[in-house]
Protein backbone atom coordinates (compact mmCIF):
# COMPACT_ATOMS: atom_id res chain seq x y z
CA UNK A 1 -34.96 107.36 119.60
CA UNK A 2 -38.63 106.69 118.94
CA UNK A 3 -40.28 103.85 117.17
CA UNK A 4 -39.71 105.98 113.93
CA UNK A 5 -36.42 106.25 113.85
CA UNK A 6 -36.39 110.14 114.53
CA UNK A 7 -34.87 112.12 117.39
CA UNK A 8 -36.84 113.23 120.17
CA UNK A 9 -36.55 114.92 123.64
CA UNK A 10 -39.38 116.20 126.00
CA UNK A 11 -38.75 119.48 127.49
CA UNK A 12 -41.64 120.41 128.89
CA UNK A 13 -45.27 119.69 129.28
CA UNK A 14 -46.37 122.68 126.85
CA UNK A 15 -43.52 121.88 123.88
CA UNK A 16 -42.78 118.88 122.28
CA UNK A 17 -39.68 119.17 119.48
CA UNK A 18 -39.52 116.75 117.12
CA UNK A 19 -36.16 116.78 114.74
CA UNK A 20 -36.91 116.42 111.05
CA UNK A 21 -33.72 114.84 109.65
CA UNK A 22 -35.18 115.61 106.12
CA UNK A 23 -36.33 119.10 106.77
CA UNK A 24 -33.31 120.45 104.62
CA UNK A 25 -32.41 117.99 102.32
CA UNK A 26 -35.80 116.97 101.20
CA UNK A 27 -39.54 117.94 99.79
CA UNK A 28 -41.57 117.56 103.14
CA UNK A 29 -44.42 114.63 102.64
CA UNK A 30 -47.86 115.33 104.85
CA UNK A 31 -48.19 111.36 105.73
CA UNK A 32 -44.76 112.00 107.20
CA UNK A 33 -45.71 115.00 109.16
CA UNK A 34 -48.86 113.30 110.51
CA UNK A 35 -47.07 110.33 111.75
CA UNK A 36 -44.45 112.34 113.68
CA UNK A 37 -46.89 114.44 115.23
CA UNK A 38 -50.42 113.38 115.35
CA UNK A 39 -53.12 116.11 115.88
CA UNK A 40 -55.03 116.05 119.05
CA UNK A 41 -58.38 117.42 119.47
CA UNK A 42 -58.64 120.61 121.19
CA UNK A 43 -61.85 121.78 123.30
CA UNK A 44 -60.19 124.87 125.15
CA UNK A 45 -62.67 127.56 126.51
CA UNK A 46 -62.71 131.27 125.84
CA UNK A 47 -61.69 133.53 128.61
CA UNK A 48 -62.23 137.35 128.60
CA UNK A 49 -58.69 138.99 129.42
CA UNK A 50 -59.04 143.00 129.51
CA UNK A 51 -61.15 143.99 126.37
CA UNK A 52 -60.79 140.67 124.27
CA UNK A 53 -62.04 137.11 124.51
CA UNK A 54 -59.66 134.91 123.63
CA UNK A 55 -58.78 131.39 123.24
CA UNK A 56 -55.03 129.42 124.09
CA UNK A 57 -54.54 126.93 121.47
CA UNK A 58 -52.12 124.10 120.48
CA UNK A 59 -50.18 125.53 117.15
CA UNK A 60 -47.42 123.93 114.98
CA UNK A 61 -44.38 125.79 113.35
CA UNK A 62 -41.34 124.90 111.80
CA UNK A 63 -37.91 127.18 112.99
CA UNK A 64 -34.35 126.16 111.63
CA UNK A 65 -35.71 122.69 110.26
CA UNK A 66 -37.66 121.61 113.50
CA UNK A 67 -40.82 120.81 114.01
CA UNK A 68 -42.20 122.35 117.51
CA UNK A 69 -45.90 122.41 118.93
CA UNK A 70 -46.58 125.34 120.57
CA UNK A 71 -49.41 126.80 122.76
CA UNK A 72 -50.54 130.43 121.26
CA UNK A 73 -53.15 133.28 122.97
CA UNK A 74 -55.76 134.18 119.64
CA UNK A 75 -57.92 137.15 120.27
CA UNK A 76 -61.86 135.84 119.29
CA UNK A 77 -63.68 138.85 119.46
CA UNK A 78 -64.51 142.27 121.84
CA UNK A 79 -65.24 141.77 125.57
CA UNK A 80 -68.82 143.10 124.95
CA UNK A 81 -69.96 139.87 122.84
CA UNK A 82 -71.92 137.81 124.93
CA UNK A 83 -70.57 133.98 125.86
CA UNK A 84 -72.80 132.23 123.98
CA UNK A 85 -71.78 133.83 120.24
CA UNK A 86 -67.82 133.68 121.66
CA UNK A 87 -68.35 130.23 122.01
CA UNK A 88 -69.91 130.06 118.39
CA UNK A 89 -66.81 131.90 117.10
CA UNK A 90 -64.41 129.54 118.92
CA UNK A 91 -65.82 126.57 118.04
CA UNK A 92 -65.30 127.81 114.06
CA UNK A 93 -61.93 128.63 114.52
CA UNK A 94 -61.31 125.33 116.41
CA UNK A 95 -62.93 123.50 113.14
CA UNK A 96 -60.23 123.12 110.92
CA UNK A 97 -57.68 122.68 113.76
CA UNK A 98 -59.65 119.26 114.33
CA UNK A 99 -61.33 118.19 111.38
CA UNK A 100 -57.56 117.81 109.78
CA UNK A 101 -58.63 120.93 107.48
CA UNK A 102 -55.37 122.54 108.33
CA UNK A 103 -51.92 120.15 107.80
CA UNK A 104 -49.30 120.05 109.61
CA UNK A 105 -47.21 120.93 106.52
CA UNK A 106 -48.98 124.68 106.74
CA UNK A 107 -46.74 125.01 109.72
CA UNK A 108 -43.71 125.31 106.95
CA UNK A 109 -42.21 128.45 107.08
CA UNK A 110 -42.48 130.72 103.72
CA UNK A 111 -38.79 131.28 102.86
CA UNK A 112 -37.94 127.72 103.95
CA UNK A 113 -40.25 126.49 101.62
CA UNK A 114 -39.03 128.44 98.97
CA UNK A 115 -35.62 127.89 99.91
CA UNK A 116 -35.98 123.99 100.28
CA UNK A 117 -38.97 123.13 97.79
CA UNK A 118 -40.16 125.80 95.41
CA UNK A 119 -36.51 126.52 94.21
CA UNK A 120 -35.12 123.25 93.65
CA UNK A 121 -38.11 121.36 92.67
CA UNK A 122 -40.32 123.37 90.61
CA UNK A 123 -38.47 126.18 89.39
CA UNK A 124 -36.23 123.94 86.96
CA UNK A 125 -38.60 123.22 85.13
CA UNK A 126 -39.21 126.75 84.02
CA UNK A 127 -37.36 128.60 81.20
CA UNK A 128 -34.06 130.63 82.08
CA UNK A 129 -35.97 134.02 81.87
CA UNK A 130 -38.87 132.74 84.06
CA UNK A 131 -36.48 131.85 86.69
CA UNK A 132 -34.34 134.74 86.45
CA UNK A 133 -37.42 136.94 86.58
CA UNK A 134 -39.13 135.00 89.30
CA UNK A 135 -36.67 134.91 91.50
CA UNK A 136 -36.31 138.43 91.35
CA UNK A 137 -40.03 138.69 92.46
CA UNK A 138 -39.40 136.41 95.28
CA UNK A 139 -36.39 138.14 96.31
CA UNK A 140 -37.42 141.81 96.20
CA UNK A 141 -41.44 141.52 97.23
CA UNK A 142 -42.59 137.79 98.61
CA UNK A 143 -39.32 137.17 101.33
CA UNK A 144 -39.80 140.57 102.87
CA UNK A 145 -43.30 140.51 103.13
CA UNK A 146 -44.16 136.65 103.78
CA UNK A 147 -40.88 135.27 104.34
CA UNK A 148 -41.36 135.00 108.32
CA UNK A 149 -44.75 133.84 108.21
CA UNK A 150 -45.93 130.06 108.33
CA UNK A 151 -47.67 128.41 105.10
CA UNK A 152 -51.08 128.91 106.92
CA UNK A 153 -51.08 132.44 107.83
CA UNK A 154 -51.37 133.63 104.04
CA UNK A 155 -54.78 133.40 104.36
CA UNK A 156 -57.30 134.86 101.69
CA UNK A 157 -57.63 138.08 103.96
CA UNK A 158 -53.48 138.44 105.20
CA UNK A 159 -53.04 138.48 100.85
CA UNK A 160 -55.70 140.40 99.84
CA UNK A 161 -54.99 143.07 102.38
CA UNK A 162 -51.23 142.77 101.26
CA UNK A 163 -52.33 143.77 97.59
CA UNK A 164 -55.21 146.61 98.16
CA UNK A 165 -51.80 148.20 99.92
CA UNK A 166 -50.27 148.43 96.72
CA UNK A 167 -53.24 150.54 95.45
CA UNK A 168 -50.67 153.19 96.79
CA UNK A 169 -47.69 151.79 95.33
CA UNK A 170 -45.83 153.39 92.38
CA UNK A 171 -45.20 149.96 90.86
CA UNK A 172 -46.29 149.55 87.11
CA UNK A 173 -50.08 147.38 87.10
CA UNK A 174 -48.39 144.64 85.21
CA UNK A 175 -45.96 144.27 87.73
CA UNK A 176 -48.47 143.86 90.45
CA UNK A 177 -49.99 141.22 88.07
CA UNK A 178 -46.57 139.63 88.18
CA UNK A 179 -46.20 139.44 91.79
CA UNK A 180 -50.08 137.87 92.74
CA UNK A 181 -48.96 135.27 90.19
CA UNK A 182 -45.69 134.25 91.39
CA UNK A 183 -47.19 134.31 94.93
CA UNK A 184 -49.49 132.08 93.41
CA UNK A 185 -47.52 129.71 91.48
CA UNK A 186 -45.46 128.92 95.17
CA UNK A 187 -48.79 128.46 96.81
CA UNK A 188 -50.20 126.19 94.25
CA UNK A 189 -47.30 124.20 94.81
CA UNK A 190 -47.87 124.00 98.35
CA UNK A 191 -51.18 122.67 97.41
CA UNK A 192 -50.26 120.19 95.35
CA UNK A 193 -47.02 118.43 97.69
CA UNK A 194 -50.30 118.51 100.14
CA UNK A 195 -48.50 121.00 102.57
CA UNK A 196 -51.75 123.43 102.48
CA UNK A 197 -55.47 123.02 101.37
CA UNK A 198 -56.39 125.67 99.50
CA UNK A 199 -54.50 128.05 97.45
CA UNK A 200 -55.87 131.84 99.02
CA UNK A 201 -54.51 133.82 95.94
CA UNK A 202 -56.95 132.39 93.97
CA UNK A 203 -59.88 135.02 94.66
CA UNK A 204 -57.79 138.18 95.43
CA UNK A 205 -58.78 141.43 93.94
CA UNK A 206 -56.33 143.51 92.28
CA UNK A 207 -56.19 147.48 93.15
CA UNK A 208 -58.11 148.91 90.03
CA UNK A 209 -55.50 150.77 87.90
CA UNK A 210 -54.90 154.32 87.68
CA UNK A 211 -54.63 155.08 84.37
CA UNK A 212 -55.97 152.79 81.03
CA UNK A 213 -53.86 150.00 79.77
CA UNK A 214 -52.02 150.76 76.83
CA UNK A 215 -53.65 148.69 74.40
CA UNK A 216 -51.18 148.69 71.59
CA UNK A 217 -47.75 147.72 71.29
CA UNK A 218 -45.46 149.57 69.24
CA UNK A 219 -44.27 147.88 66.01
CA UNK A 220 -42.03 149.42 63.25
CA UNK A 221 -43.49 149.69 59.72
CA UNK A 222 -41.50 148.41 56.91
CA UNK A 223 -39.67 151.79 56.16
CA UNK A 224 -38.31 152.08 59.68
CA UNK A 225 -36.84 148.26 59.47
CA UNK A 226 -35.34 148.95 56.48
CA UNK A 227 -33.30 152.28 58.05
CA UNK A 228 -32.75 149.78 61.07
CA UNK A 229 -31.37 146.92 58.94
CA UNK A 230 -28.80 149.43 57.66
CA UNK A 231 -26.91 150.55 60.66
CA UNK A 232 -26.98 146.43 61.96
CA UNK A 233 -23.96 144.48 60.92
CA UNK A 234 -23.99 141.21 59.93
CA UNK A 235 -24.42 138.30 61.11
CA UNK A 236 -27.15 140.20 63.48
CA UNK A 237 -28.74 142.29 60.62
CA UNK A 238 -29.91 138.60 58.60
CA UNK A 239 -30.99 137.66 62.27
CA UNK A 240 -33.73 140.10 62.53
CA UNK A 241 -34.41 140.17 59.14
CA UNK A 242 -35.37 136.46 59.82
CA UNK A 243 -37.10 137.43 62.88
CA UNK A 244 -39.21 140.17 61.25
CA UNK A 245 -40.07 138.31 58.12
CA UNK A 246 -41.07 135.15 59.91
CA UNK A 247 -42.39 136.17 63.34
CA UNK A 248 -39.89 133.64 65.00
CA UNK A 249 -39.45 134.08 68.95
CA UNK A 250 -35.62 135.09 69.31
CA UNK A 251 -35.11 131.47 71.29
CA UNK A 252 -36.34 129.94 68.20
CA UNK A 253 -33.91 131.68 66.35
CA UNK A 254 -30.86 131.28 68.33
CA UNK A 255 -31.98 127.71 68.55
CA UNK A 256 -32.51 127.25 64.32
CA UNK A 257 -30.52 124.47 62.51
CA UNK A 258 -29.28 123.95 59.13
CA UNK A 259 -31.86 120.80 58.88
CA UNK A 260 -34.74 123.42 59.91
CA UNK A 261 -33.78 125.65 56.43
CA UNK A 262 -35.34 124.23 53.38
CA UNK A 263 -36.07 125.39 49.65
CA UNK A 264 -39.74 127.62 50.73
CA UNK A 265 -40.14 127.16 54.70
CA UNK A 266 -38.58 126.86 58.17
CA UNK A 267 -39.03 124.21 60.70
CA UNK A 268 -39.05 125.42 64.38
CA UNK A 269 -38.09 122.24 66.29
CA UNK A 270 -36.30 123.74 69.50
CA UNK A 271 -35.83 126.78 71.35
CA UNK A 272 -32.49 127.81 73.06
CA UNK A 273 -32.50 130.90 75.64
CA UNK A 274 -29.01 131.73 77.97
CA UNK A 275 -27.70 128.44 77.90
CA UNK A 276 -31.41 126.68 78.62
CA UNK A 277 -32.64 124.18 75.34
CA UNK A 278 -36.03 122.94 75.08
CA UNK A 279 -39.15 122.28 73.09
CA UNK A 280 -41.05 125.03 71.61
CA UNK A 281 -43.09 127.26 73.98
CA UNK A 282 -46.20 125.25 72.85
CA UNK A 283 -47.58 122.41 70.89
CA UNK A 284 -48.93 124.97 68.02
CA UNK A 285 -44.92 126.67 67.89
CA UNK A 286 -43.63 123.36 67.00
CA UNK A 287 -44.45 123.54 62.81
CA UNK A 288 -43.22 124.14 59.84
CA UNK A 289 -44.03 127.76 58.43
CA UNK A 290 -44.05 129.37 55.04
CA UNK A 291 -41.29 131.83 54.01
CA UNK A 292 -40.40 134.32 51.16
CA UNK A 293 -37.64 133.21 49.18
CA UNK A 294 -35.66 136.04 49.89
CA UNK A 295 -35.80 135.22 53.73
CA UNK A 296 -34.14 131.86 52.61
CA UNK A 297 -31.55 133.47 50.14
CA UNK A 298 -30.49 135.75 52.71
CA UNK A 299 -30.02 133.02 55.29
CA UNK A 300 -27.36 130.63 52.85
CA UNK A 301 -26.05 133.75 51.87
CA UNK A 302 -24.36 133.53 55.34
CA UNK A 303 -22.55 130.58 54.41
CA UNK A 304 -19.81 132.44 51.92
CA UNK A 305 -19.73 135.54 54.74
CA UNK A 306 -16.54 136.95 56.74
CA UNK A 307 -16.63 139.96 59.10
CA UNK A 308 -14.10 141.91 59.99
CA UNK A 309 -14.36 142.79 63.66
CA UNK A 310 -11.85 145.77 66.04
CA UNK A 311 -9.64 143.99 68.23
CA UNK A 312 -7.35 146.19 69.93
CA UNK A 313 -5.37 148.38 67.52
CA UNK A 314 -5.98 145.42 64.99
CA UNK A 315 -8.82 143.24 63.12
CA UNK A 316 -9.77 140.43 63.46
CA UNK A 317 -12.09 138.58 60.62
CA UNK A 318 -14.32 135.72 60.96
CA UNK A 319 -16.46 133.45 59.17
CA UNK A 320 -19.98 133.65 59.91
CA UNK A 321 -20.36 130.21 59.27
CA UNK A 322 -17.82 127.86 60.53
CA UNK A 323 -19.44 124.72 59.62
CA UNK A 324 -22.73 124.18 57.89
CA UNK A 325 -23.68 120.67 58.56
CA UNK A 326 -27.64 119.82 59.43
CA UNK A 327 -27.01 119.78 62.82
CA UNK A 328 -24.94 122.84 63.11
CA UNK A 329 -26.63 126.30 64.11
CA UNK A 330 -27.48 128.60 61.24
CA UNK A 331 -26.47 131.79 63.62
CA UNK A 332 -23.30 131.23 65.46
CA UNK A 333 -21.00 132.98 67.94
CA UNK A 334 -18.72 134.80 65.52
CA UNK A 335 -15.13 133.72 67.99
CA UNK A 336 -16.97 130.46 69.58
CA UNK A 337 -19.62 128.80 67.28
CA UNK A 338 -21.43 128.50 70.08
CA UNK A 339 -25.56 129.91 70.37
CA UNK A 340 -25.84 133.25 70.61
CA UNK A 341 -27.29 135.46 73.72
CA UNK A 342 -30.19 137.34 72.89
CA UNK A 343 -29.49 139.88 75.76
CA UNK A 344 -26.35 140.87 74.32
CA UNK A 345 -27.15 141.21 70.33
CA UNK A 346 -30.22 143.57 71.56
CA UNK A 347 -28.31 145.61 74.14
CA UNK A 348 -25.13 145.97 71.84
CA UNK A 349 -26.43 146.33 68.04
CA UNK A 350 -30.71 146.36 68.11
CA UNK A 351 -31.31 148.97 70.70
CA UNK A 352 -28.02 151.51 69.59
CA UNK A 353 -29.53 151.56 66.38
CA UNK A 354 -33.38 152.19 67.61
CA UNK A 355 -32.26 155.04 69.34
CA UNK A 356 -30.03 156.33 66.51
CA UNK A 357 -33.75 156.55 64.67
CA UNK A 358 -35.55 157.50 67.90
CA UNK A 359 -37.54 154.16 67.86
CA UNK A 360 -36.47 153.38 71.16
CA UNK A 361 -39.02 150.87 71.59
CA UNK A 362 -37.44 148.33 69.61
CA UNK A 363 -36.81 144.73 70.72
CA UNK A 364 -37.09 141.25 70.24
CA UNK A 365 -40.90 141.16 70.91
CA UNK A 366 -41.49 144.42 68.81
CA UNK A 367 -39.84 142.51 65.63
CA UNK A 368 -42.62 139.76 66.14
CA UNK A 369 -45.77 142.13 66.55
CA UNK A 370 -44.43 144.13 63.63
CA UNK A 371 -44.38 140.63 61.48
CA UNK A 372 -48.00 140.40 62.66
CA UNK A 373 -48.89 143.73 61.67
CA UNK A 374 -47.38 143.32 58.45
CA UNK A 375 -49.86 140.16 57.71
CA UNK A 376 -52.87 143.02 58.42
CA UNK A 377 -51.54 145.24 56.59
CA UNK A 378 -51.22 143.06 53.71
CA UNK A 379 -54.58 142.01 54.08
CA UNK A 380 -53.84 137.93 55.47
CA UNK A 381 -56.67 136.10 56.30
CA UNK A 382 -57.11 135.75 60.08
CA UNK A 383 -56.59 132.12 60.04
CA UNK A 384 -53.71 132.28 57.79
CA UNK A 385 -51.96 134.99 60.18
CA UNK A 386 -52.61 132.80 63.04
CA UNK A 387 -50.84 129.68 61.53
CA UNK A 388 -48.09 132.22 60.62
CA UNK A 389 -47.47 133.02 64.23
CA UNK A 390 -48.26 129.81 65.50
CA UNK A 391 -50.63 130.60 68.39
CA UNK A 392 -53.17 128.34 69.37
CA UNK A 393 -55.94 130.76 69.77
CA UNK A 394 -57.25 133.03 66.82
CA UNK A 395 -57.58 135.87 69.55
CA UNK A 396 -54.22 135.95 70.78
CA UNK A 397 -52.77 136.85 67.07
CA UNK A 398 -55.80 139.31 66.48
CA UNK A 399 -55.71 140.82 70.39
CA UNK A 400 -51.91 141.24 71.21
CA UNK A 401 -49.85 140.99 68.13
CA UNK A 402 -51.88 142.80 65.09
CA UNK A 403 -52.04 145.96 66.05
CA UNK A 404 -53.85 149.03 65.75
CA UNK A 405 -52.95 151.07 62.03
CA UNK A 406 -54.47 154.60 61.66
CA UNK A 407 -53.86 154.40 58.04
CA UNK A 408 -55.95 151.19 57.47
CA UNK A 409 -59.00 152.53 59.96
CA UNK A 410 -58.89 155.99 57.49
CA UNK A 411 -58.88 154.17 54.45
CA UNK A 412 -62.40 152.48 55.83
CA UNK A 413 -63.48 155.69 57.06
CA UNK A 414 -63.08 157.71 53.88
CA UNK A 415 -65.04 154.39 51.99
CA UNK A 416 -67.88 155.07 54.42
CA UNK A 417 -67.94 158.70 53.99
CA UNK A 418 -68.07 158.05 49.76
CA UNK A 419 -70.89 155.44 49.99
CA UNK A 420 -72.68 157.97 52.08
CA UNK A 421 -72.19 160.54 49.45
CA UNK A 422 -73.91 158.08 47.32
CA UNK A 423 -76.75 157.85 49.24
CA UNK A 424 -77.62 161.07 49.34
């Protein structure tokens, strides 16, 4: 037992082990990881062996929660270099070793960070379908490719060479995007519980894509809702009537209260997704918006509504409504009360009746951009449309969620065509 408290045994000259009694348990602090093993500074000479120069250095890693210092061969450069640039390269790659630019934290494994840190400490505070979604990233990409390696050896060149092999892949561009940033989110954490220096994702360069981006997302146009709205039974068909008459996000709408329903708006106050409640997705989501009337008629309307649903041989009916106070849900579990799932309402009644109409493109993000198309189409001021849809940015209602309509671009066309008949 050393002065530290921590377990310790000498095996041999060359390796040191050092037991980290926190390793599992805990988020590994660098001040910790200095005191336990403080970094000596190394002045080893290059020696040519066969082809190569290379260079035996002192290296840390971390294997089944212990700490061990090591002594590694590098390769510097060819055999026909000259002594005096070896030297120059050697010296460079000794530089961070010494000057503390590298931290003993680096020596972390990948998956045991992920495992130990990344998971439990800054994953919760993601939504449900982050999580879900990241973790699926993790598991299927990161692990196999990174999961043996320490912190440090993601370097800028190890990543970037990483994705200009997926130029080759078959995966989809955006899910390419979606990897490099989860990569990145665990390596900014690294950086910022001081386990490495410098996030290397930061200046990769993506394979270019192979064919253009699909600017426009589909959206239905008020005649397709309408033949959608009739083959959705209720309570589900007032649900995305709400949705596409108010541009709500489905976790705002799973999440809306009686309180939140008044005589000419809505409140959005919360957001509830797969058992996860929170705040709004942004300061800008959290505000009162304007509604039809009808949108509001149809939503109390709920209030005197039973369903009749197959159980069996028999039916069952059940209120839609089981209790209406201000701090009861407006949409409720028909059996439970309880919030609703959006996965299930769109994989059971929304995307059965898209295909029915061959508008298999229909979700709970199409019902939004539609809502925003709708504002263009009825000619809403930019401004207004993007206090509508609560974004922060102007941009993002203009760029992403109004979308592209042939009919309004012709209408413009055939007004330039007649002035220039006028002209003439």
């Amino acid at each position: 037992m050393n002065s530290l408290g921590h377990n310790s045994e000498l095996t041999t000259p060359a390796e040191r082990v050092i037991v980290l009694p926190e390793a599992n348990s805990g988020l590994p602090l660098r001040g910790d990881f200095e005191r336990m093993a403080r970094r000596r500074y190394q002045s080893p000479k290059p020696t040519r062996r066969g082809e190569w120069w290379t260079l035996r250095v002192w290296k840390d890693t971390f294997t089944d929660g212990k700490h061990r210092r090591t002594r590694e061969r590098v390769r510097l450069a060819r055999a026909t270099m000259s002594a005096r640039e070896v030297q120059k390269v050697a010296d460079e790659y000794l530089r961070p070793l010494n000057q503390g630019l590298e931290s003993l934290g680096s020596a972390t494994n990948f998956q045991h960070y992920v495992d130990t840190t990344y998971r439990p400490v800054v994953m919760p505070g993601m939504a449900k379908s982050t999580q879900s979604r990241t973790n699926g990233v993790i598991k299927n990409y990161l692990i196999p490719a990174f999961g043996k390696l320490c912190l440090r050896d993601l370097s800028r060149l190890s990543v970037q060479r990483y994705f200009s092999e997926m130029a080759a892949s078959e995966l989809a561009h955006e899910s390419k995007d979606k990897i490099r940033d989860v990569l990145s989110s665990v390596l900014v954490s690294a950086v910022d519980f001081g386990l490495l220096v410098k996030n290397p994702v930061e200046a990769i360069r993506m394979p270019a894509q192979r064919t253009g981006r699909r600017r426009s997302k589909p959206y239905v146009t008020p005649q397709q809702f309408d033949a959608l709205l009739e083959l959705i039974a209720e309570p589900y068909a007032t649900m995305i009537y709400v949705a596409v008459y108010t541009g709500l996000r489905v976790s705002e709408l799973c999440a809306l209260r009686w309180r939140n329903v008044h005589e000419s708006s809505i409140s959005i106050e919360e957001r509830y997704c797969r058992g996860d409640w929170g705040a709004p997705k942004s300061e800008a989501s959290n505000a009162t918006i304007a509604v039809n009337g009808c949108v509001v008629s149809r939503i109390q309307r709920l209030k005197g509504l039973t369903v009749a649903i197959k159980a069996g041989t028999g039916t069952q009916r059940y209120r839609v409504v089981k209790s209406d106070g201000p701090d009861d849900l407006v949409f409720q579990g028909l059996r439970s009360g309880k919030p609703m799932r959006d996965n299930n309402i769109l994989s059971r009644h929304i995307k059965p009746a898209g295909r029915k109409l061959g508008l298999d493109f229909v979700n709970w993000r199409c019902l939004r951009t539609s809502h925003a198309t709708w504002l263009k189409l009825a000619g809403a001021d930019v401004k207004d449309a993007q206090a509508q849809m609560r974004h922060s940015r102007a941009s993002t209602t203009l760029d992403i969620y109004q979308q592209f309509v042939p009919e309004s671009q012709q209408r413009i066309v055939d007004k330039l065509s007649s002035l220039s008949r006028m002209v003439q």
